[in-house]
N, C-alpha and C. Protein backbone atom coordinates (compact mmCIF):
# COMPACT_ATOMS: atom_id res chain seq x y z
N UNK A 1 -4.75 -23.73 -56.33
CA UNK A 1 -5.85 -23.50 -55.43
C UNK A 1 -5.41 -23.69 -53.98
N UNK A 2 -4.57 -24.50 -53.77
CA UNK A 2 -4.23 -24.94 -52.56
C UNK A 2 -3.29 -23.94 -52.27
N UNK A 3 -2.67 -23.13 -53.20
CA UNK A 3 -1.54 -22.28 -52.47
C UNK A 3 -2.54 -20.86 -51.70
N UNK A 4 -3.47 -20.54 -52.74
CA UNK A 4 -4.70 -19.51 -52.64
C UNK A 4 -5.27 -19.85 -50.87
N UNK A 5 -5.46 -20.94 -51.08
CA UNK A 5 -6.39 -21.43 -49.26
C UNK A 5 -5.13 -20.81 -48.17
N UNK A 6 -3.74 -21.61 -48.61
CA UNK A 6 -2.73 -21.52 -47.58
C UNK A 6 -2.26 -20.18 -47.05
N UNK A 7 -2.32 -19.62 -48.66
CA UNK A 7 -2.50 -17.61 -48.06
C UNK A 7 -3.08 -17.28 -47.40
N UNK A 8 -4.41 -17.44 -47.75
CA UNK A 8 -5.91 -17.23 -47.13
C UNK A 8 -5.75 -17.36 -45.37
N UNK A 9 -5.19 -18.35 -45.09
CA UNK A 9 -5.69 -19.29 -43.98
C UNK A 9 -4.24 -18.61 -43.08
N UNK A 10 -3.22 -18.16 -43.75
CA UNK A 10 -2.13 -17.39 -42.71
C UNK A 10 -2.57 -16.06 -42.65
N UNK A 11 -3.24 -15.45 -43.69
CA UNK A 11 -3.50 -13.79 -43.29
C UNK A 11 -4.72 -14.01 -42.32
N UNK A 12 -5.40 -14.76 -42.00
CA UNK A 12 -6.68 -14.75 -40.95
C UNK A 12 -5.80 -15.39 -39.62
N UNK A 13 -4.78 -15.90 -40.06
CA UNK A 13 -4.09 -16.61 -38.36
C UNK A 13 -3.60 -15.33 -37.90
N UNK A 14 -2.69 -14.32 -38.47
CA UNK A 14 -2.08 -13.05 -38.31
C UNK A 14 -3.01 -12.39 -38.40
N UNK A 15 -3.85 -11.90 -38.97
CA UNK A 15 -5.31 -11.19 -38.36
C UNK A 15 -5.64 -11.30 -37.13
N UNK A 16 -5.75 -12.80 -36.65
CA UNK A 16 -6.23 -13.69 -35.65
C UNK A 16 -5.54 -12.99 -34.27
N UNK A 17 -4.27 -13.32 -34.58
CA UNK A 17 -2.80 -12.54 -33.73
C UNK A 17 -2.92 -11.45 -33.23
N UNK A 18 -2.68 -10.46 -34.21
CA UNK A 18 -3.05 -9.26 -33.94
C UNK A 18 -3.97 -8.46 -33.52
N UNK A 19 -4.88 -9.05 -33.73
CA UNK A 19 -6.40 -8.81 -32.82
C UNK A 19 -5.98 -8.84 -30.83
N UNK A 20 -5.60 -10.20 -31.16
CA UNK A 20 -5.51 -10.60 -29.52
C UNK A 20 -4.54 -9.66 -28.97
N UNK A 21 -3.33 -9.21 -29.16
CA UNK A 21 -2.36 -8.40 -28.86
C UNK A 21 -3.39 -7.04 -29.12
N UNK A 22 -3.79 -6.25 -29.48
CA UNK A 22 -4.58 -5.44 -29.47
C UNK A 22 -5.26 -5.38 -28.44
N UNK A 23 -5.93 -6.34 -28.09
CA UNK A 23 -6.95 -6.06 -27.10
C UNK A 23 -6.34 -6.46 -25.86
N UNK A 24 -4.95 -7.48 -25.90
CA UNK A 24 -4.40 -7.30 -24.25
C UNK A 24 -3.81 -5.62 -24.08
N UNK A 25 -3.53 -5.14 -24.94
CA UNK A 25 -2.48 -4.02 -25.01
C UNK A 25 -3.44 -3.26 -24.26
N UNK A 26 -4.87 -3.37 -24.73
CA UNK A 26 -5.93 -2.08 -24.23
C UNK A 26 -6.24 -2.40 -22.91
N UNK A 27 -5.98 -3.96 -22.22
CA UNK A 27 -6.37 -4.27 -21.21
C UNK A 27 -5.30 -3.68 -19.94
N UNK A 28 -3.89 -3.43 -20.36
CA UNK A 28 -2.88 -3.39 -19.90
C UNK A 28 -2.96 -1.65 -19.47
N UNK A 29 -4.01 -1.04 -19.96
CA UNK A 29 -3.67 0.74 -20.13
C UNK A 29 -3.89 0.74 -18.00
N UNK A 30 -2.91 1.46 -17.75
CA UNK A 30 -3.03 1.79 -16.46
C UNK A 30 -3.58 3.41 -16.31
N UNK A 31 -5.08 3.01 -15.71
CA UNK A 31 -5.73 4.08 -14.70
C UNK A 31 -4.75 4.91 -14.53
N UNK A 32 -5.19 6.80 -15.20
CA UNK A 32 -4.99 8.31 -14.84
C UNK A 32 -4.65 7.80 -13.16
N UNK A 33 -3.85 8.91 -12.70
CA UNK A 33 -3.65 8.71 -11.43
C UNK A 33 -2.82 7.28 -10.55
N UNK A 34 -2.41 6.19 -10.96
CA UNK A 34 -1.71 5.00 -10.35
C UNK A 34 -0.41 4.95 -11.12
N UNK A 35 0.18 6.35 -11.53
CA UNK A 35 1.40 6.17 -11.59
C UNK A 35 1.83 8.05 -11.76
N UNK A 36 2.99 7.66 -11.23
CA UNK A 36 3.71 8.88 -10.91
C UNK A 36 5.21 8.91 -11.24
N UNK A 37 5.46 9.93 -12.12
CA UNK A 37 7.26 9.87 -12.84
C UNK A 37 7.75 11.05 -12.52
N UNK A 38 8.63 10.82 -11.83
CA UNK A 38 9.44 11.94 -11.71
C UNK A 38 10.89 12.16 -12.35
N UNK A 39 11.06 12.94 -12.95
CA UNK A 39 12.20 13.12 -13.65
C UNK A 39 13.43 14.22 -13.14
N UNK A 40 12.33 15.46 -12.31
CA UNK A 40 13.13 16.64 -11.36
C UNK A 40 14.02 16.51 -10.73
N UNK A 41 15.15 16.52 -10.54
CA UNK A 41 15.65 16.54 -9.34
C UNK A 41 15.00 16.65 -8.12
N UNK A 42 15.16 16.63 -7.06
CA UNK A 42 14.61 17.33 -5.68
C UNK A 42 15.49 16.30 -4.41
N UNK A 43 15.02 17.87 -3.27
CA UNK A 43 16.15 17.48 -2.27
C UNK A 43 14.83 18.01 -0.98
N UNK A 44 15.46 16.56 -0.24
CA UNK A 44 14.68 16.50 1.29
C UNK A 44 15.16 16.37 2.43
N UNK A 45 15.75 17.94 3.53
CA UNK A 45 16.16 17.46 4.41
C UNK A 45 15.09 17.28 5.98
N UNK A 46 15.46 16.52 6.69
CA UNK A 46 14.72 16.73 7.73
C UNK A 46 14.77 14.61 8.70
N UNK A 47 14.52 14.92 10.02
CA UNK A 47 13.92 13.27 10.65
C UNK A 47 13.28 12.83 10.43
N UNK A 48 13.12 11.58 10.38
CA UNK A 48 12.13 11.39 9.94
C UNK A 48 10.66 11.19 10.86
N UNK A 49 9.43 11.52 10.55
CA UNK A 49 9.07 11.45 8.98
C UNK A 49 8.16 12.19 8.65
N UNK A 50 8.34 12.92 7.43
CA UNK A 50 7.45 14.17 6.84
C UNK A 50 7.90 13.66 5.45
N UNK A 51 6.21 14.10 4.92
CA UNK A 51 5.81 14.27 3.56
C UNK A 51 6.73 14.49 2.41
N UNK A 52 7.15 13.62 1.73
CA UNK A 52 8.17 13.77 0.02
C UNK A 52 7.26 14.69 -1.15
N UNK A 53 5.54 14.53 -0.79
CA UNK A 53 4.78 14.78 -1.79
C UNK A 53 4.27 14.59 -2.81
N UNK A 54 5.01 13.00 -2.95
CA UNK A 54 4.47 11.87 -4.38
C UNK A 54 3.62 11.11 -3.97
N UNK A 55 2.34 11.22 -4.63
CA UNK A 55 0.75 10.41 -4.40
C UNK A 55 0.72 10.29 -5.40
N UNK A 56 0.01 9.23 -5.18
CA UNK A 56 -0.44 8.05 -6.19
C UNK A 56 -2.03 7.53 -5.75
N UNK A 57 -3.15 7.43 -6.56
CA UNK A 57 -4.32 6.86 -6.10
C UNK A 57 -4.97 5.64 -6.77
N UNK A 58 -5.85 4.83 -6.12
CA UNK A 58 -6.19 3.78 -6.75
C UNK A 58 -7.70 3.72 -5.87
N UNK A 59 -8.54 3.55 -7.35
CA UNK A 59 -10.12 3.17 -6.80
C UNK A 59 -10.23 2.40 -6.40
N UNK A 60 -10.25 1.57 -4.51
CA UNK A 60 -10.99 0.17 -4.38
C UNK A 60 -12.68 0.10 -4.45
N UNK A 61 -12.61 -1.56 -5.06
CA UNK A 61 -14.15 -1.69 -5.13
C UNK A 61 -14.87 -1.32 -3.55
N UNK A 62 -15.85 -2.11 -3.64
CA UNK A 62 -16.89 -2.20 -2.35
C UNK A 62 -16.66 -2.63 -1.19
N UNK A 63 -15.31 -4.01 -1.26
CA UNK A 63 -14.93 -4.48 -0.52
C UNK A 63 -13.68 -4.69 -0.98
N UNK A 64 -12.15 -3.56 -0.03
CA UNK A 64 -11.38 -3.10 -0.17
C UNK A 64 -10.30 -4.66 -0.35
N UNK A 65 -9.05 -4.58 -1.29
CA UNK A 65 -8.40 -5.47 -1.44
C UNK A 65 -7.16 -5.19 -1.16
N UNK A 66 -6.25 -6.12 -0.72
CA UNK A 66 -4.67 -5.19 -1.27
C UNK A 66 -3.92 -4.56 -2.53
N UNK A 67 -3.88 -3.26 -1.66
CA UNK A 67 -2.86 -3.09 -2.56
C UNK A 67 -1.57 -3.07 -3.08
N UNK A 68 -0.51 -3.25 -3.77
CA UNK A 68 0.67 -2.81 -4.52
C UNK A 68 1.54 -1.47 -4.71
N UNK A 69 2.29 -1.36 -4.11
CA UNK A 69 2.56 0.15 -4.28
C UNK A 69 4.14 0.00 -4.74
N UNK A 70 4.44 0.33 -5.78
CA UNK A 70 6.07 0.04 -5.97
C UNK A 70 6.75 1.36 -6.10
N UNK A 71 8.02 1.56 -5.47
CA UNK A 71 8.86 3.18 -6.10
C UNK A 71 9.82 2.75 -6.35
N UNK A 72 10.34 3.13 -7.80
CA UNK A 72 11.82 2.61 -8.37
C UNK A 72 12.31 3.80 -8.24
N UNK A 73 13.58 4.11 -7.74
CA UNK A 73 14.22 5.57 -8.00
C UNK A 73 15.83 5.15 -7.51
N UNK A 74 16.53 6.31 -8.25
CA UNK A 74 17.79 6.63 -7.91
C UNK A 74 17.81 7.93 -7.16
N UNK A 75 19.07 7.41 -6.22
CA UNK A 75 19.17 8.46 -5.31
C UNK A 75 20.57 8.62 -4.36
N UNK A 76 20.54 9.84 -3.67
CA UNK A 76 22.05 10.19 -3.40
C UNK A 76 21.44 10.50 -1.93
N UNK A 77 21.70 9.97 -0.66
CA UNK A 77 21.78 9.99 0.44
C UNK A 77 22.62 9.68 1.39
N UNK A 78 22.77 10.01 2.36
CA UNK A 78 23.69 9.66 4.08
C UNK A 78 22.98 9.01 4.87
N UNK A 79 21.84 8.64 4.52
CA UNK A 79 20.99 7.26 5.39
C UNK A 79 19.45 7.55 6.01
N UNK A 80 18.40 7.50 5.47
CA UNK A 80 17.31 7.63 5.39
C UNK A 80 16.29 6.27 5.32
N UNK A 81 15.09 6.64 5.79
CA UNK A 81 14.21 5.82 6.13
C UNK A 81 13.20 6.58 5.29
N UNK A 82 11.97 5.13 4.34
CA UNK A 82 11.52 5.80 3.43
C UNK A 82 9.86 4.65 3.71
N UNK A 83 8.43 5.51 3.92
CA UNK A 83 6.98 4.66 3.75
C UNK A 83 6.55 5.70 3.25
N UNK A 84 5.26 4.81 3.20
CA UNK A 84 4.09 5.58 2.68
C UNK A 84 3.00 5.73 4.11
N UNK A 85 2.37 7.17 4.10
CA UNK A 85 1.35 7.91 4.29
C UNK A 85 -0.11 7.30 3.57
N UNK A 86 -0.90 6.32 4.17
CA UNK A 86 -2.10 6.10 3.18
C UNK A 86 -3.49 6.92 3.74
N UNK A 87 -4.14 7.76 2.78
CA UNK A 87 -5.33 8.35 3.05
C UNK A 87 -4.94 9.24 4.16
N UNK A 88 -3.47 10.04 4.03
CA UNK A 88 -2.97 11.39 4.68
C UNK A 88 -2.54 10.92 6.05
N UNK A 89 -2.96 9.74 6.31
CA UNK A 89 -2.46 9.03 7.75
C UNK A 89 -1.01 9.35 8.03
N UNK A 90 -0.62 8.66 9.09
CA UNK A 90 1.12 8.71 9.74
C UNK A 90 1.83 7.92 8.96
N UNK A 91 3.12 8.38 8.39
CA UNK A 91 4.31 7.72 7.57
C UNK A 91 4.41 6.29 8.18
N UNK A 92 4.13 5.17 7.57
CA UNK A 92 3.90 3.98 8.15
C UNK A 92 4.93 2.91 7.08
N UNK A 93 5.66 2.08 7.49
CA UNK A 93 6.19 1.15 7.06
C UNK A 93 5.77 -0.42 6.78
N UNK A 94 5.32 -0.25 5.67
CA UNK A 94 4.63 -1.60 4.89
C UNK A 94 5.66 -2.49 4.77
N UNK A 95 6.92 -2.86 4.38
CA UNK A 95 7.98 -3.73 4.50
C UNK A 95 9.51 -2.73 4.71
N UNK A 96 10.08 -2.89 3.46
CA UNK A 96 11.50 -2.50 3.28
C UNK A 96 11.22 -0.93 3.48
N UNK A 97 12.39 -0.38 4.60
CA UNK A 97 12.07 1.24 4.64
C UNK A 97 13.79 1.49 4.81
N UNK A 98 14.85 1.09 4.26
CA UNK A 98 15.59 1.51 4.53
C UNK A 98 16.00 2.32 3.08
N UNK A 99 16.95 3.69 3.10
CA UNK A 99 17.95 3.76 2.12
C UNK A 99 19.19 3.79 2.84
N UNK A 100 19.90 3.04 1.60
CA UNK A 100 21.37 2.27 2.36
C UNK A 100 22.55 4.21 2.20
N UNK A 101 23.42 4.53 2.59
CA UNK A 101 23.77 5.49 2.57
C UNK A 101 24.71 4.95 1.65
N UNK A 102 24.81 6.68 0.35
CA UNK A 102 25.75 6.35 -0.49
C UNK A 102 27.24 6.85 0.12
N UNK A 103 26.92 7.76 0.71
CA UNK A 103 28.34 7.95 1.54
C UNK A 103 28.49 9.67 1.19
N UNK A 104 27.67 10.25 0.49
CA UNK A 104 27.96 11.68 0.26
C UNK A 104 26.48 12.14 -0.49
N UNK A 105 26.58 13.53 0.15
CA UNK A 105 24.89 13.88 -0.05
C UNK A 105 24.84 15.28 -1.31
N UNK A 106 25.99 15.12 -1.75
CA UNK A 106 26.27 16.20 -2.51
C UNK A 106 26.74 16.01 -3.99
N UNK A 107 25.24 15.54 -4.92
CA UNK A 107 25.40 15.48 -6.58
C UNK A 107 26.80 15.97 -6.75
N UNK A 108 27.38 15.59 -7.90
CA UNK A 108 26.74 14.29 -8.45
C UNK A 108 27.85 13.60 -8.06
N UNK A 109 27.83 12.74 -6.58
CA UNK A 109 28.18 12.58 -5.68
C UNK A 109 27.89 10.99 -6.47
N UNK A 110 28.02 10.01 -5.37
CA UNK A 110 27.79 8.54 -5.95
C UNK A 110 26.04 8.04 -5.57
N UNK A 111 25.62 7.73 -6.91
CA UNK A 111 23.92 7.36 -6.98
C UNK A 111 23.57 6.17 -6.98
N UNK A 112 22.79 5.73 -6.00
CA UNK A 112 22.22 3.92 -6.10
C UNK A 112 20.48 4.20 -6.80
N UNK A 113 20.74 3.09 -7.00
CA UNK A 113 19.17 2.36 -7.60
C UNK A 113 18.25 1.66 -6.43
N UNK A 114 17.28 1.84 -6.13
CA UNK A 114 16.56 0.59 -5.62
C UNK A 114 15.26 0.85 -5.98
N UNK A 115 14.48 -0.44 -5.48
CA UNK A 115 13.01 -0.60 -5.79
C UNK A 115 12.68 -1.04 -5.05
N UNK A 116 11.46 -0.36 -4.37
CA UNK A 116 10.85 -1.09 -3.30
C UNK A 116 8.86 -1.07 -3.72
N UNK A 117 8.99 -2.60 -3.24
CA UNK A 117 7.82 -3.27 -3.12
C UNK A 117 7.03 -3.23 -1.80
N UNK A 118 5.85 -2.54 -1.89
CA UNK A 118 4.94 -2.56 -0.17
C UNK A 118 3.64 -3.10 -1.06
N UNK A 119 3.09 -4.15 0.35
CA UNK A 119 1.86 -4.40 0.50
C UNK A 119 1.01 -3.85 1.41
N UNK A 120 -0.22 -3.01 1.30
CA UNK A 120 -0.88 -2.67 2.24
C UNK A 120 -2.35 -3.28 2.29
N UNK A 121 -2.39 -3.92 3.54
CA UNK A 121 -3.56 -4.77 2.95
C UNK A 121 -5.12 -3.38 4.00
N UNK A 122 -6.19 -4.34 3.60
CA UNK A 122 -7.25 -3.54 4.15
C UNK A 122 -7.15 -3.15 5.89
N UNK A 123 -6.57 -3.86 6.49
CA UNK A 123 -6.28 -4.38 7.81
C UNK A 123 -5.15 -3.41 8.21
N UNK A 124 -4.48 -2.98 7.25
CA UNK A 124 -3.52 -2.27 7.83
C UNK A 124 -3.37 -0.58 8.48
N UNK A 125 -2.89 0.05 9.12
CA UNK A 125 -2.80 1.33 9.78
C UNK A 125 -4.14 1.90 10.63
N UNK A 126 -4.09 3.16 11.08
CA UNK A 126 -5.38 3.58 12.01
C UNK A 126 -6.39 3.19 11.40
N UNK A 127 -7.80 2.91 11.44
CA UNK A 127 -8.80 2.63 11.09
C UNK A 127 -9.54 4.12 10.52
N UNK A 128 -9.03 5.29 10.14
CA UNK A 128 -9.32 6.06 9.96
C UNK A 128 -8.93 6.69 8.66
N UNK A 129 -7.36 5.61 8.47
CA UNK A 129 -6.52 6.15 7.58
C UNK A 129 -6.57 4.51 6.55
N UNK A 130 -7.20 3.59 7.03
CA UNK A 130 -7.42 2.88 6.28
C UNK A 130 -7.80 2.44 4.73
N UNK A 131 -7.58 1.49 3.89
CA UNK A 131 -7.95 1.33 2.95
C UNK A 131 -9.56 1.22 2.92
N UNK A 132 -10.21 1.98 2.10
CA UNK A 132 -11.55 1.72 1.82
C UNK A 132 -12.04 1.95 0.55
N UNK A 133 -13.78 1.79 0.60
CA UNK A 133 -13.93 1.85 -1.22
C UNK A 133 -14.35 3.29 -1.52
N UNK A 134 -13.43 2.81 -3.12
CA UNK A 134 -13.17 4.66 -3.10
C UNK A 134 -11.68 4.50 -3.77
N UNK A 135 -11.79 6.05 -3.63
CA UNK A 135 -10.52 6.59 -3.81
C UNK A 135 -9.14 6.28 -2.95
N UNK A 136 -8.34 6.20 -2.89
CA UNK A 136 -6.93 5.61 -1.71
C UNK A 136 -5.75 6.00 -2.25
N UNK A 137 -5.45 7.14 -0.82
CA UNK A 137 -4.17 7.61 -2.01
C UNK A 137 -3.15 7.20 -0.66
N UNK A 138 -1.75 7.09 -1.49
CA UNK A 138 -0.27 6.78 -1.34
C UNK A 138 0.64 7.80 -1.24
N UNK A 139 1.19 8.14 -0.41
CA UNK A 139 1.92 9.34 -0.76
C UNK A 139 3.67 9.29 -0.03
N UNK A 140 4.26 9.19 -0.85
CA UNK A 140 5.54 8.82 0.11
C UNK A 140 5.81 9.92 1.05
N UNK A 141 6.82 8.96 2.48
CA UNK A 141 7.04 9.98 3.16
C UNK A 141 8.63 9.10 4.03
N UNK A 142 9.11 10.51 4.63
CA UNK A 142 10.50 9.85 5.35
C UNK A 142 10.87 10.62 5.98
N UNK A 143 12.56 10.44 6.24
CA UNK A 143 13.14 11.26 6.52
C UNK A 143 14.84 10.88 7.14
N UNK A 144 15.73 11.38 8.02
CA UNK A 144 17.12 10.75 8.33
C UNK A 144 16.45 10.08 9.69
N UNK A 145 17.36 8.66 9.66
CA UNK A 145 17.29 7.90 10.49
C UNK A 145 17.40 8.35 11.76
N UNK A 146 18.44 9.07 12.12
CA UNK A 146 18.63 9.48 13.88
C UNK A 146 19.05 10.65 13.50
N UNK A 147 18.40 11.55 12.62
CA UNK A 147 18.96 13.10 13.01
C UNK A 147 18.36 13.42 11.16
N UNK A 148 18.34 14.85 10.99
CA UNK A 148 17.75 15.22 10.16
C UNK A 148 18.33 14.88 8.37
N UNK A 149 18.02 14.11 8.09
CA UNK A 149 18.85 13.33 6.88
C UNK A 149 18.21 14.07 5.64
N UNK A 150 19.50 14.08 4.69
CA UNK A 150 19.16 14.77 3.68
C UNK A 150 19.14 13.56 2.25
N UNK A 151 18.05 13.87 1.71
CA UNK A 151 17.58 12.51 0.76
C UNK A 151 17.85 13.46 -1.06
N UNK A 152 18.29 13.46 -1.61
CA UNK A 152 18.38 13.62 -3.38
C UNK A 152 17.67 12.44 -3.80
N UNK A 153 16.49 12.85 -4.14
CA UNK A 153 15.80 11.78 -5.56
C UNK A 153 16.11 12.24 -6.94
N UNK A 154 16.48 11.66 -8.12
CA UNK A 154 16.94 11.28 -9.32
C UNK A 154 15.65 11.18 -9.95
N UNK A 155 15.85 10.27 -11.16
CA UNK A 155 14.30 10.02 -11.30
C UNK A 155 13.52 8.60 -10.67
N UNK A 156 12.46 8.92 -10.81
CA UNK A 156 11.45 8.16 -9.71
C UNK A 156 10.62 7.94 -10.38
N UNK A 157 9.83 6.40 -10.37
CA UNK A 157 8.33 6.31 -10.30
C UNK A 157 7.63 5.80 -9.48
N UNK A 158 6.44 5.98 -8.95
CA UNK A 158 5.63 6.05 -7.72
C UNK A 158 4.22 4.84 -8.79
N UNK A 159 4.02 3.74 -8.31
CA UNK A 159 3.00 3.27 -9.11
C UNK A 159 2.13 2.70 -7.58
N UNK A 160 0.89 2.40 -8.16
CA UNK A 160 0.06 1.83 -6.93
C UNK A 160 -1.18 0.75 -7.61
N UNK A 161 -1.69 -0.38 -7.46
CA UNK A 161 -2.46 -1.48 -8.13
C UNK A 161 -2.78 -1.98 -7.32
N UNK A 162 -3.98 -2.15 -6.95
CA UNK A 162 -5.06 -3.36 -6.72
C UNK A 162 -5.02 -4.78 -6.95
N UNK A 163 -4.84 -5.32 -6.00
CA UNK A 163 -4.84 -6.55 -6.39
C UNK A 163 -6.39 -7.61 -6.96
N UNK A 164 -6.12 -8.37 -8.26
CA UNK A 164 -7.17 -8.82 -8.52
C UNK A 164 -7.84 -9.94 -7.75
């Protein structure tokens, strides 16, 4: 009888388990639209700074919070400067905007990795182009540091989150 309970009492703990993992998993689903993968190749020459064309959007509530905007990508450049455009505004630099030059702009030439982390809080850029409630889109933008730089993106993802 006692072995009967001890069964009993582990298939309802693993029931128990699996339930909870279930329902963080569903909590974890990230919002259509706050992420962006790129897998294409593509090539950007020009100064900076003009439009790359990767947006990303995120609904703020009523009273706008910061947001998170991360881009992981590999890439083949001669030295470029890289922000985000929020709500179509001017290419604006939230922290880290450099890409370090790989030394040759011509696949499949030598490719670095980086990831960059921006915070944009409500406070930040023209008051026009500001974060508000609603819709808020991200859209990278750049270009060559002192003369028209040519940028190769690899693959890329563009994500953007609200802070709780």
């Amino acid at each position: 009888m006692k072995i009967v309970l001890k069964s009993a009492s582990f298939k309802m703990l693993c029931l128990a388990l699996f339930a909870c993992m279930a329902i963080g998993a569903a909590m974890a689903v990230i919002p259509e639209g706050e992420v962006l993968r790129s897998t294409t190749p593509q090539s950007f020459t020009g100064p900076c700074c003009f439009s790359w064309f990767e947006t990303v959007r995120v609904s703020e509530p009523p009273t706008p919070v910061p947001v998170v905007v991360t881009w992981s990508v590999d890439y083949n450049i001669g030295g470029t400067f890289v922000g985000l455009s929020v709500n179509s505004g001017p290419c604006q630099f939230y922290g880290s905007k450099a890409m370090y030059s790989t030394f040759s702009v011509n696949p499949p030439g030598p490719v670095q990795s980086r990831t960059f982390n921006w915070i944009v809080l409500p406070s930040d850029g023209p008051p026009a182009n500001a974060l508000h409630r609603g819709t808020n889109s991200f859209t990278l933008c750049g270009g060559g540091m002192f003369s028209a730089g040519q940028i190769n993106l690899f693959n890329n993802t563009l994500s953007a989150r609200i802070t709780q």
